[in-house]
N, C-alpha and C. Protein backbone atom coordinates (compact mmCIF):
# COMPACT_ATOMS: atom_id res chain seq x y z
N UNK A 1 -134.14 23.84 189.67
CA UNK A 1 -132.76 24.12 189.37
C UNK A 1 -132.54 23.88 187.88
N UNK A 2 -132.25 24.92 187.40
CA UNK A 2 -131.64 24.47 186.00
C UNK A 2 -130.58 23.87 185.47
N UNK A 3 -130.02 23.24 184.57
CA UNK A 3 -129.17 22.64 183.59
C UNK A 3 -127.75 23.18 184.24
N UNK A 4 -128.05 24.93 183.95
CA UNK A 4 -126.76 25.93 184.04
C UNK A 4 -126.08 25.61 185.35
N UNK A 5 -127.08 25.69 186.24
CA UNK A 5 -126.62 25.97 187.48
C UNK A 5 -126.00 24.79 187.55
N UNK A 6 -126.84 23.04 187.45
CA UNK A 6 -126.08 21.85 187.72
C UNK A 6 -124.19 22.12 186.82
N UNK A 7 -124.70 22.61 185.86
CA UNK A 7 -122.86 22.72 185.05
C UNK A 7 -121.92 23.46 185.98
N UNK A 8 -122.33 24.41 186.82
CA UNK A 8 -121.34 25.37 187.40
C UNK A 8 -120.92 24.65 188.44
N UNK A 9 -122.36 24.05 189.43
CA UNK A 9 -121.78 23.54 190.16
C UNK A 9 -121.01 21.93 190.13
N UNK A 10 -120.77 21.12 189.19
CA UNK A 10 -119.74 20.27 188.72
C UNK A 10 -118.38 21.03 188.66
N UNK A 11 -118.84 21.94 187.78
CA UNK A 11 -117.30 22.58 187.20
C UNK A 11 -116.86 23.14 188.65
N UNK A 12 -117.22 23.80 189.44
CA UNK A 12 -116.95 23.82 190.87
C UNK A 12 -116.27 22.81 191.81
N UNK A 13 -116.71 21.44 191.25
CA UNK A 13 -116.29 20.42 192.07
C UNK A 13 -115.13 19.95 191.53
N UNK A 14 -114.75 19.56 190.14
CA UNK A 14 -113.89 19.02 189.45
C UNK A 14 -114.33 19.45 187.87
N UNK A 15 -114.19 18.25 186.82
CA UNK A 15 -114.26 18.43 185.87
C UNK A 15 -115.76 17.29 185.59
N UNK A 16 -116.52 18.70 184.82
CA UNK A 16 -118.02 18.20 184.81
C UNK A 16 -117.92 17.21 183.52
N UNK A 17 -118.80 15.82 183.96
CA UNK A 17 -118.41 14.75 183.50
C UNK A 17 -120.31 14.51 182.61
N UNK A 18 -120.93 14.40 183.37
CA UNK A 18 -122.58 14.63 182.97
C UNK A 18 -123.40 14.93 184.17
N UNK A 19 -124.54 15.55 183.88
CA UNK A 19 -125.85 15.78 184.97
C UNK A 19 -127.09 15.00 184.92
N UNK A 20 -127.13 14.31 186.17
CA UNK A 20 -128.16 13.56 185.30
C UNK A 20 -130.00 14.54 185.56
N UNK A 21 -130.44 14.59 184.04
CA UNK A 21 -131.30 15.12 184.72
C UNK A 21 -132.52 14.44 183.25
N UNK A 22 -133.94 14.19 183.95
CA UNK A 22 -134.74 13.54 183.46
C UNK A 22 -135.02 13.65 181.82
N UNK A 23 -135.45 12.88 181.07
CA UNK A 23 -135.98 12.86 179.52
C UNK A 23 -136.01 14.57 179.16
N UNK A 24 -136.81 15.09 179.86
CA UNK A 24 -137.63 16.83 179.36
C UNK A 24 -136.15 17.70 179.64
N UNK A 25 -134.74 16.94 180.21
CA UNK A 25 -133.50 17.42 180.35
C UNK A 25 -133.60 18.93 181.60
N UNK A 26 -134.78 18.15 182.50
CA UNK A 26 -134.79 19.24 183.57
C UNK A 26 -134.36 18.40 184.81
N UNK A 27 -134.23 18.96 186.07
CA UNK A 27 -133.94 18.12 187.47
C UNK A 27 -135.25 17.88 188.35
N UNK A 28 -134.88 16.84 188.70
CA UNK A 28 -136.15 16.28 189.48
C UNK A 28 -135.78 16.99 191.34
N UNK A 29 -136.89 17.13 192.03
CA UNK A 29 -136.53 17.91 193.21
C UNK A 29 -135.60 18.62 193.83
N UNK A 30 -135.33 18.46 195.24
CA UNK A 30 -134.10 19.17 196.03
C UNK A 30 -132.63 19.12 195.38
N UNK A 31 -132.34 17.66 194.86
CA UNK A 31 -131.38 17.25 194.97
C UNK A 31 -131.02 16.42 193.25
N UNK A 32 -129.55 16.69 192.91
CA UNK A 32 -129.02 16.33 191.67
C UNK A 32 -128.58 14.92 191.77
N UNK A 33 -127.93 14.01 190.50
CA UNK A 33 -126.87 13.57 190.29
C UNK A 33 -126.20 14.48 189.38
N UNK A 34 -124.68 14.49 189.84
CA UNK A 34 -123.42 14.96 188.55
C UNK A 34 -122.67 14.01 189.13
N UNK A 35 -121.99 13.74 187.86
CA UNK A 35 -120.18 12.80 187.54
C UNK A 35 -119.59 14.08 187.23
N UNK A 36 -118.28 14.08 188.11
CA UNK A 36 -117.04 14.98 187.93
C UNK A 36 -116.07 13.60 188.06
N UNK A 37 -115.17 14.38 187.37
CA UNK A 37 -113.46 14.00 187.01
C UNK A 37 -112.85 14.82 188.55
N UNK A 38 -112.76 14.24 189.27
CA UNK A 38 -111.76 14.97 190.58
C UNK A 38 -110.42 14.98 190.98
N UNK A 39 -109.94 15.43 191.54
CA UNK A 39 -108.62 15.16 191.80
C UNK A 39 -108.50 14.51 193.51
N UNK A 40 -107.77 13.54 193.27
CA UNK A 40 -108.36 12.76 194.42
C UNK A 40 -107.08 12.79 195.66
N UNK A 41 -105.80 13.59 195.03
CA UNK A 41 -104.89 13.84 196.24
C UNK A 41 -105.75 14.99 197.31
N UNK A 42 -106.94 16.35 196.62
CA UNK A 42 -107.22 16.32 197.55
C UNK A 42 -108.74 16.20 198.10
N UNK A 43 -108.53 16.79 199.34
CA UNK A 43 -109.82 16.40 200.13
C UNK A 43 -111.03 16.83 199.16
N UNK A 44 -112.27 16.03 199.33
CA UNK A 44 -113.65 15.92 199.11
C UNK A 44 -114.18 17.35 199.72
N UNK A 45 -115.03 18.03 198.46
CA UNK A 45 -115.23 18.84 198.88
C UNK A 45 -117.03 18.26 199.80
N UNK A 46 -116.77 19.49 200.82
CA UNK A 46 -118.64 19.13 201.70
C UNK A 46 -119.46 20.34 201.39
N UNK A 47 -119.10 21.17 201.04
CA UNK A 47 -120.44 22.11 201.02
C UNK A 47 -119.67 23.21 200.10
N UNK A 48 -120.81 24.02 199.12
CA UNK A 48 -120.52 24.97 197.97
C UNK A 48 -121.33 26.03 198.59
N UNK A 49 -121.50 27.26 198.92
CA UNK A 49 -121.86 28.53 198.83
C UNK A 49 -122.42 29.27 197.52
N UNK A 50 -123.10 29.43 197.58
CA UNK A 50 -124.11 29.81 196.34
C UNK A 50 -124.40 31.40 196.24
N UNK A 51 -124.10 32.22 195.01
CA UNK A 51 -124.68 33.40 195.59
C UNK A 51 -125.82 33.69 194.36
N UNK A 52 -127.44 33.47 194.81
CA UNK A 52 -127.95 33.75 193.52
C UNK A 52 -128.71 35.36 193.12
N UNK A 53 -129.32 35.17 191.92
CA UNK A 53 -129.42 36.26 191.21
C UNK A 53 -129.82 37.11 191.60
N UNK A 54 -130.78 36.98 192.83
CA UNK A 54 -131.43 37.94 194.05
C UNK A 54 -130.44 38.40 194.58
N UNK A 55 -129.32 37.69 195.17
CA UNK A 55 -128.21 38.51 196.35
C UNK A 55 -128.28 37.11 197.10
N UNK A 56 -129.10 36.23 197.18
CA UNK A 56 -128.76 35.60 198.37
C UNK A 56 -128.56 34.57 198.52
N UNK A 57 -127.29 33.98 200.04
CA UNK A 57 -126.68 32.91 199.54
C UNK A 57 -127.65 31.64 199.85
N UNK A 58 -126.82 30.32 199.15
CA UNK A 58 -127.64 29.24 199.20
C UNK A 58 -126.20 28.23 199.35
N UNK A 59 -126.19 27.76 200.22
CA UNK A 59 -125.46 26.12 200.77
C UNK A 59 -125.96 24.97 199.78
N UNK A 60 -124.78 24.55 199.33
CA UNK A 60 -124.70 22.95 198.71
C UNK A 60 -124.19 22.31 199.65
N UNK A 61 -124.73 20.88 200.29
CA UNK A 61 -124.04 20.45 200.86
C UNK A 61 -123.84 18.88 199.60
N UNK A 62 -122.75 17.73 199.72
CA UNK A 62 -122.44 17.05 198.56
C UNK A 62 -122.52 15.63 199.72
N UNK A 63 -122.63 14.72 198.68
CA UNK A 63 -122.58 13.71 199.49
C UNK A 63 -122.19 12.73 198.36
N UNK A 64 -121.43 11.75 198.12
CA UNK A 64 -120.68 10.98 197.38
C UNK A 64 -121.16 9.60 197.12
N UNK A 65 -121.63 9.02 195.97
CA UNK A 65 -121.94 7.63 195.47
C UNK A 65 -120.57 6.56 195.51
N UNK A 66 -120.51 5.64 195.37
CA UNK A 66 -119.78 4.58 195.49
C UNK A 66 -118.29 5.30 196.15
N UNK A 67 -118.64 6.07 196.95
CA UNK A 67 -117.24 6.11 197.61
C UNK A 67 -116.32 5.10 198.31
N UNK A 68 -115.02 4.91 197.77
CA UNK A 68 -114.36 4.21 198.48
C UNK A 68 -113.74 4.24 199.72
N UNK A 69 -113.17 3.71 200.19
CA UNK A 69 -112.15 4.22 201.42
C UNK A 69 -111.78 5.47 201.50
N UNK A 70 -111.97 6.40 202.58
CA UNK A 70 -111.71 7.26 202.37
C UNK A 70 -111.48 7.93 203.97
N UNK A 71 -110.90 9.11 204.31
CA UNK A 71 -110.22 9.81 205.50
C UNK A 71 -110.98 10.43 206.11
N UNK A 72 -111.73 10.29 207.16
CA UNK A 72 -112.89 10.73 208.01
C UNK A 72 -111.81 12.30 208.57
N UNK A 73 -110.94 12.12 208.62
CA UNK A 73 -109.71 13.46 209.34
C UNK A 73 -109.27 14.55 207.85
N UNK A 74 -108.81 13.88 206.69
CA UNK A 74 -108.33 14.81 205.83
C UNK A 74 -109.23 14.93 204.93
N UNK A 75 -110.17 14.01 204.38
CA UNK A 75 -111.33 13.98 203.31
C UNK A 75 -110.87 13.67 202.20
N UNK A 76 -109.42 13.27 202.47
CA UNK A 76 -109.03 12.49 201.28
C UNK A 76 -109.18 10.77 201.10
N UNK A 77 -109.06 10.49 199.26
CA UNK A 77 -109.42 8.85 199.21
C UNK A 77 -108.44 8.43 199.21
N UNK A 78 -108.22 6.42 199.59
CA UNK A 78 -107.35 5.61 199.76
C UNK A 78 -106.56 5.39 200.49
N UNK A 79 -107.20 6.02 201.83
CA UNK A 79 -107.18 5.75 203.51
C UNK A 79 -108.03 5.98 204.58
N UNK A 80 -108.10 5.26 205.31
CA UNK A 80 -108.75 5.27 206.72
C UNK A 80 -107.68 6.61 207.28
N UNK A 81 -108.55 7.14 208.56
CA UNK A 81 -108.32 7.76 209.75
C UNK A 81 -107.02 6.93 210.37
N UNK A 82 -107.32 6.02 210.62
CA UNK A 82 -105.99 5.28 211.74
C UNK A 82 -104.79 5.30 210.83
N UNK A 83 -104.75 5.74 209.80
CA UNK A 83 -103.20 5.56 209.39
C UNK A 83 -103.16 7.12 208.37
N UNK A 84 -103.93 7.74 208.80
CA UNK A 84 -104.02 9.03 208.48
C UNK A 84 -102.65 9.88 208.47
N UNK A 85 -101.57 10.66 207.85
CA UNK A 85 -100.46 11.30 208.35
C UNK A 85 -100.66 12.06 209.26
N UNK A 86 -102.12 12.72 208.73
CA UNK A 86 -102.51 14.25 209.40
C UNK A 86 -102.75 13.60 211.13
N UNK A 87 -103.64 12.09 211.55
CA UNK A 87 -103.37 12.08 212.77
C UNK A 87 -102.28 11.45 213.29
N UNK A 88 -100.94 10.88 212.67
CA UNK A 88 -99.85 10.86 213.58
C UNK A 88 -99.05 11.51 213.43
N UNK A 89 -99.57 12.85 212.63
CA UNK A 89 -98.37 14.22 212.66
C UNK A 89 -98.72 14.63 213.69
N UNK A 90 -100.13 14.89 214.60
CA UNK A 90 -101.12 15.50 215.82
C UNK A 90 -100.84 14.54 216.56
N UNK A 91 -100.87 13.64 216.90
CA UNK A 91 -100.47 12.63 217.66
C UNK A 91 -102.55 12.28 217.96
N UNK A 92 -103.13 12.44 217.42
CA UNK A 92 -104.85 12.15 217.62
C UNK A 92 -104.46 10.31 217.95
N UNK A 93 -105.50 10.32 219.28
CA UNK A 93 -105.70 8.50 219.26
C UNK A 93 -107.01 7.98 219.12
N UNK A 94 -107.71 9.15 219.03
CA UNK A 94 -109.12 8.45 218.54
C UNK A 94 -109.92 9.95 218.28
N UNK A 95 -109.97 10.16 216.84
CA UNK A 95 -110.40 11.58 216.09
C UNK A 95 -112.52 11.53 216.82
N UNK A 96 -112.86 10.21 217.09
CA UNK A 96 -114.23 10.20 217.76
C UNK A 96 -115.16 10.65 216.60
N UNK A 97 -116.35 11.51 216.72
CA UNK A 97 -117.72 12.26 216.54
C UNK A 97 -116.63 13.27 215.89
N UNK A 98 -115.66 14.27 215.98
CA UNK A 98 -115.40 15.55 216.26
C UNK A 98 -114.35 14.93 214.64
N UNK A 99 -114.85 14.91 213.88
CA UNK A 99 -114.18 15.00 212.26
C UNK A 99 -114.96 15.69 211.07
N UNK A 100 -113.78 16.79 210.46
CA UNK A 100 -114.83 17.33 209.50
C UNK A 100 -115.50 16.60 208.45
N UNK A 101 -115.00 15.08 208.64
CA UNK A 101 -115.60 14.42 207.49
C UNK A 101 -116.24 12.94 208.39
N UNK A 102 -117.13 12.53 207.42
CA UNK A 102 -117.54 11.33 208.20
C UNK A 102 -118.77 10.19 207.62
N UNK A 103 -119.15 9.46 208.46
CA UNK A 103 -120.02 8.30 207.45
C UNK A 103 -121.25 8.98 206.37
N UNK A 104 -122.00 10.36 206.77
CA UNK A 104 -122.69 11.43 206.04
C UNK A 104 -122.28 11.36 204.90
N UNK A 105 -121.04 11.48 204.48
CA UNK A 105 -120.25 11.48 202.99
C UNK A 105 -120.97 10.72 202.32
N UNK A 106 -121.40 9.56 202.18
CA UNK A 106 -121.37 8.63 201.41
C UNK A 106 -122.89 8.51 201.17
N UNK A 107 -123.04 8.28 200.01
CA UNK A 107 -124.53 8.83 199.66
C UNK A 107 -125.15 7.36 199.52
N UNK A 108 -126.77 7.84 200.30
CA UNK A 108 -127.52 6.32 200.60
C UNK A 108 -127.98 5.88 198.80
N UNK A 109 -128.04 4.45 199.25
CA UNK A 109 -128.12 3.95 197.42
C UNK A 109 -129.30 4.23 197.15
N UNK A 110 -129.20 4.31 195.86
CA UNK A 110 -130.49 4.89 194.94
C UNK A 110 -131.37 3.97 194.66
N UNK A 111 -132.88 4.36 194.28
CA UNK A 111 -133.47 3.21 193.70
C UNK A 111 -133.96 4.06 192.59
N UNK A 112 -134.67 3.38 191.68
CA UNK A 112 -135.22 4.07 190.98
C UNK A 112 -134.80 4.25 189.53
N UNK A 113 -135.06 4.77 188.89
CA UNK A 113 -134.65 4.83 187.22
C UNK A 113 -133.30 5.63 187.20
N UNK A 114 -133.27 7.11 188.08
CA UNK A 114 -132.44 7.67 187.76
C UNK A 114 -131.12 7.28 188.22
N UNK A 115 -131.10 6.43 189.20
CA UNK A 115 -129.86 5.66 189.99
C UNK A 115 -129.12 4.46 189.13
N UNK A 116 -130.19 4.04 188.28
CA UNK A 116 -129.63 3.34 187.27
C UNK A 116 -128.79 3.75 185.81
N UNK A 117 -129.04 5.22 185.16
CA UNK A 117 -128.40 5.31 184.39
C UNK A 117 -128.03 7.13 184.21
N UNK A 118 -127.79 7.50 183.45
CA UNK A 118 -127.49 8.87 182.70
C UNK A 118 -127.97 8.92 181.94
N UNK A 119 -127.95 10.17 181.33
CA UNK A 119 -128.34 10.52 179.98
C UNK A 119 -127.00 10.88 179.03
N UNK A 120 -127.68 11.14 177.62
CA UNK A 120 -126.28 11.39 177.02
C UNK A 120 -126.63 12.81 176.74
N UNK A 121 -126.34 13.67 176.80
CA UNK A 121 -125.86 15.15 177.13
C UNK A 121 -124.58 15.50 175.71
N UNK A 122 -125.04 16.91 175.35
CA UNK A 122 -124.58 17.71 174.19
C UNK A 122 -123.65 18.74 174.98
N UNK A 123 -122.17 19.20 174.90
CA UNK A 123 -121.45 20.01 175.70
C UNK A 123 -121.63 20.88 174.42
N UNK A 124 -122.33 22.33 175.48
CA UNK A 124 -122.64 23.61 174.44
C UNK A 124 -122.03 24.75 174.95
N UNK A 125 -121.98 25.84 174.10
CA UNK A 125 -120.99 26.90 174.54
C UNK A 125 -121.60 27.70 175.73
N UNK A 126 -121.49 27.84 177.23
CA UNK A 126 -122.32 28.54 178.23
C UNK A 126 -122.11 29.65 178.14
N UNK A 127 -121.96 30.83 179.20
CA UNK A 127 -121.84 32.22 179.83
C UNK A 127 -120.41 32.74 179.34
N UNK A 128 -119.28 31.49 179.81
CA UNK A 128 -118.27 31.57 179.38
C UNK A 128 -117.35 30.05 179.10
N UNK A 129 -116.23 30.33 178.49
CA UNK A 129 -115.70 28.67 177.98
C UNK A 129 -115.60 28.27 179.42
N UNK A 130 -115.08 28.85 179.93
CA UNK A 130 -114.59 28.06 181.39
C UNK A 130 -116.17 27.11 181.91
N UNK A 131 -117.14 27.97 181.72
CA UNK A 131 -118.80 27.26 182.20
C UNK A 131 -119.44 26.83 180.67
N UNK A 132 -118.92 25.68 180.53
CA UNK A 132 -119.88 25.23 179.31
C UNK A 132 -121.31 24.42 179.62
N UNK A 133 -122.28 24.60 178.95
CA UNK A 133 -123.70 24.21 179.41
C UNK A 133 -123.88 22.91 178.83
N UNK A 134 -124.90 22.11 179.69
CA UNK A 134 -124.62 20.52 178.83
C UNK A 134 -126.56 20.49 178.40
N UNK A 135 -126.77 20.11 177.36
CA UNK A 135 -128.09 19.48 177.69
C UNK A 135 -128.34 18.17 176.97
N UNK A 136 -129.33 17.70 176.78
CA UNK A 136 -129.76 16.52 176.60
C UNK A 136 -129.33 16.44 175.03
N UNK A 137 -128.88 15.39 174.53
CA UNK A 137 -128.83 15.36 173.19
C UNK A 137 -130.11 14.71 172.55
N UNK A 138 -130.37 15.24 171.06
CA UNK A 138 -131.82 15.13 170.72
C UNK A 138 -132.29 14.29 170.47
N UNK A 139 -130.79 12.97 170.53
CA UNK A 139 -131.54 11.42 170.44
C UNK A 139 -132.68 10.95 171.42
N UNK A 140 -132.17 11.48 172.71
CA UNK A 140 -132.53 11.24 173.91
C UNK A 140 -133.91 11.59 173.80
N UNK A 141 -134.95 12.88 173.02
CA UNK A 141 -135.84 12.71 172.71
C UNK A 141 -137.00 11.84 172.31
N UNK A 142 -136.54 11.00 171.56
CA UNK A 142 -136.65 9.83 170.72
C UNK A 142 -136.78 8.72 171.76
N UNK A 143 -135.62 8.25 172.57
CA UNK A 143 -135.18 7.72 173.53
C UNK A 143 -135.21 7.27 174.97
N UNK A 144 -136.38 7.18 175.53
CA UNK A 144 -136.67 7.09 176.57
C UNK A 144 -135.73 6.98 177.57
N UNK A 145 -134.99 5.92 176.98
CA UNK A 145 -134.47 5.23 178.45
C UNK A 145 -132.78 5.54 177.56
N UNK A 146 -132.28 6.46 178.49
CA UNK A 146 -131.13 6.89 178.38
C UNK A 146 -129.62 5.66 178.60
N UNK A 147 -128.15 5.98 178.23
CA UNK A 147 -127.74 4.94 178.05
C UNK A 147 -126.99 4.41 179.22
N UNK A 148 -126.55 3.57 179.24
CA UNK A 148 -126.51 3.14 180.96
C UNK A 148 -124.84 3.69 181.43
N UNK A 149 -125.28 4.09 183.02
CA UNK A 149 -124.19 4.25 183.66
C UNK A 149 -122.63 3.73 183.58
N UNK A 150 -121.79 4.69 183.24
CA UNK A 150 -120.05 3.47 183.14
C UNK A 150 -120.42 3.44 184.75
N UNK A 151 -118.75 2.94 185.27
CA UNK A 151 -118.81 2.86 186.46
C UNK A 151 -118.15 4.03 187.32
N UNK A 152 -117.69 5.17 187.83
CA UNK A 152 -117.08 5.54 188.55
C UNK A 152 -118.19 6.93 189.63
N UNK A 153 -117.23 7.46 190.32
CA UNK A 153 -118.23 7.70 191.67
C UNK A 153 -119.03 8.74 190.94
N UNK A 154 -120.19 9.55 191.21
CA UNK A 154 -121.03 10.32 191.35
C UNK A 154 -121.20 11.06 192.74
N UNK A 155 -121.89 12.05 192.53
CA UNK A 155 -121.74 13.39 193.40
C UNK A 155 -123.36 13.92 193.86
N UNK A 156 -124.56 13.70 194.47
CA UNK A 156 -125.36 14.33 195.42
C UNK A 156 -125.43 16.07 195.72
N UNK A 157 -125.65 16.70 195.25
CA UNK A 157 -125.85 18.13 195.94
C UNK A 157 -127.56 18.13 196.49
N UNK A 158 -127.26 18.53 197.69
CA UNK A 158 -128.68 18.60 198.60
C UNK A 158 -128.65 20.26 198.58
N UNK A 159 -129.62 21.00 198.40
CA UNK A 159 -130.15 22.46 198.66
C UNK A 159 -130.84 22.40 200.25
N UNK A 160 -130.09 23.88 200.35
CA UNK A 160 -131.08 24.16 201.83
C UNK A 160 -130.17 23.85 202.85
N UNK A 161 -131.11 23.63 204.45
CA UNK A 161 -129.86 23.03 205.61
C UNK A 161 -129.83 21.44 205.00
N UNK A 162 -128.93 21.15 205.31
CA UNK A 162 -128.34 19.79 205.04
C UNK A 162 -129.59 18.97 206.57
N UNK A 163 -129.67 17.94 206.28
CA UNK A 163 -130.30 16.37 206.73
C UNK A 163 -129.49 15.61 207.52
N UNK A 164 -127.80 15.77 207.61
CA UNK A 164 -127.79 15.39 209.03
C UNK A 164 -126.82 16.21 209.55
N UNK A 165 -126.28 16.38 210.42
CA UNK A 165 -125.45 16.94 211.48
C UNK A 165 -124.33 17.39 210.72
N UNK A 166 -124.29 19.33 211.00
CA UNK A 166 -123.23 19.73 210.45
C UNK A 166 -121.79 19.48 211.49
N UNK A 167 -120.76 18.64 210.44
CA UNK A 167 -119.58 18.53 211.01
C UNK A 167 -118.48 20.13 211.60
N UNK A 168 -117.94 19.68 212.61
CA UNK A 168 -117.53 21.52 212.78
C UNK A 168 -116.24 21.47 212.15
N UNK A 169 -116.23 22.98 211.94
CA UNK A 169 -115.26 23.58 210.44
C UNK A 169 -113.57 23.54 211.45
N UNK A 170 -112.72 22.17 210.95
CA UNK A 170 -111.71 22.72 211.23
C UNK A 170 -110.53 23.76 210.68
């Protein structure tokens, strides 16, 4: 996966914040880190649709780092399910297995170098302003060990069928 593609799909999610992607400023296997800026009234997005250069589509499914509290019923943050509006507008007394959102969200902790930090990244002019391309800045060359993580959530995109149980589309 290239650079480009990690930028689109941030800018897709919210507002692309950095990608983390190794020293040579490429991605390591299936799966990314990106920091987006989100908007958190609403719901978390779970899966992106991809259409690539061949014609054909490709599923993101997302899964979320230090997520907080958050709405297994609306997929929004800074509530639980039990005091959800959406289930005592429905009158739901126990939403169960059957929620489009759920413990899957929350992405298993990292080990490793790349779980520990970011890189620092150059915002360059992409395809168009709206898709600007990020890559490694040329300190980072020099630089092995990139500069360390602030604190706020990060974002998982898995390629392919997703790893656990697709939630059904309400």
């Amino acid at each position: 996966m290239t650079s480009e593609v990690c930028s689109f799909i941030g800018n897709k999610l919210g507002r692309l914040k950095e990608v983390d992607l190794d020293s040579n400023g490429e991605v390591w296997g299936s799966s990314v880190r990106i920091r987006v800026a989100i908007d958190t009234s609403k719901p978390l997005k779970r899966v992106l649709k991809l259409r690539t250069v061949l014609g054909n589509e490709q599923l993101v499914t997302f899964t979320y780092e230090r997520l907080p509290n958050f709405c297994y019923l609306c997929g929004r943050l800074g509530h639980l399910s039990r005091v959800c509006d959406l289930q005592l507008q429905d009158g739901f007394s126990d939403p169960g297995q059957h929620t489009p959102f759920g413990p899957w969200f929350r992405a298993a902790p990292s080990t490793g170098f790349r779980s520990r930090h970011f890189g620092t990244f150059v915002k360059e002019q992409g395809p168009s302003p709206q898709f600007p391309i990020y890559k490694p800045a040329s300190s980072l060359q020099s630089d092995p060990i990139p500069q360390q993580c602030r604190k706020g959530a990060g974002i998982f995109g898995e390629f392919g069928s997703p790893q656990h149980p697709q939630p059904p589309i309400v």
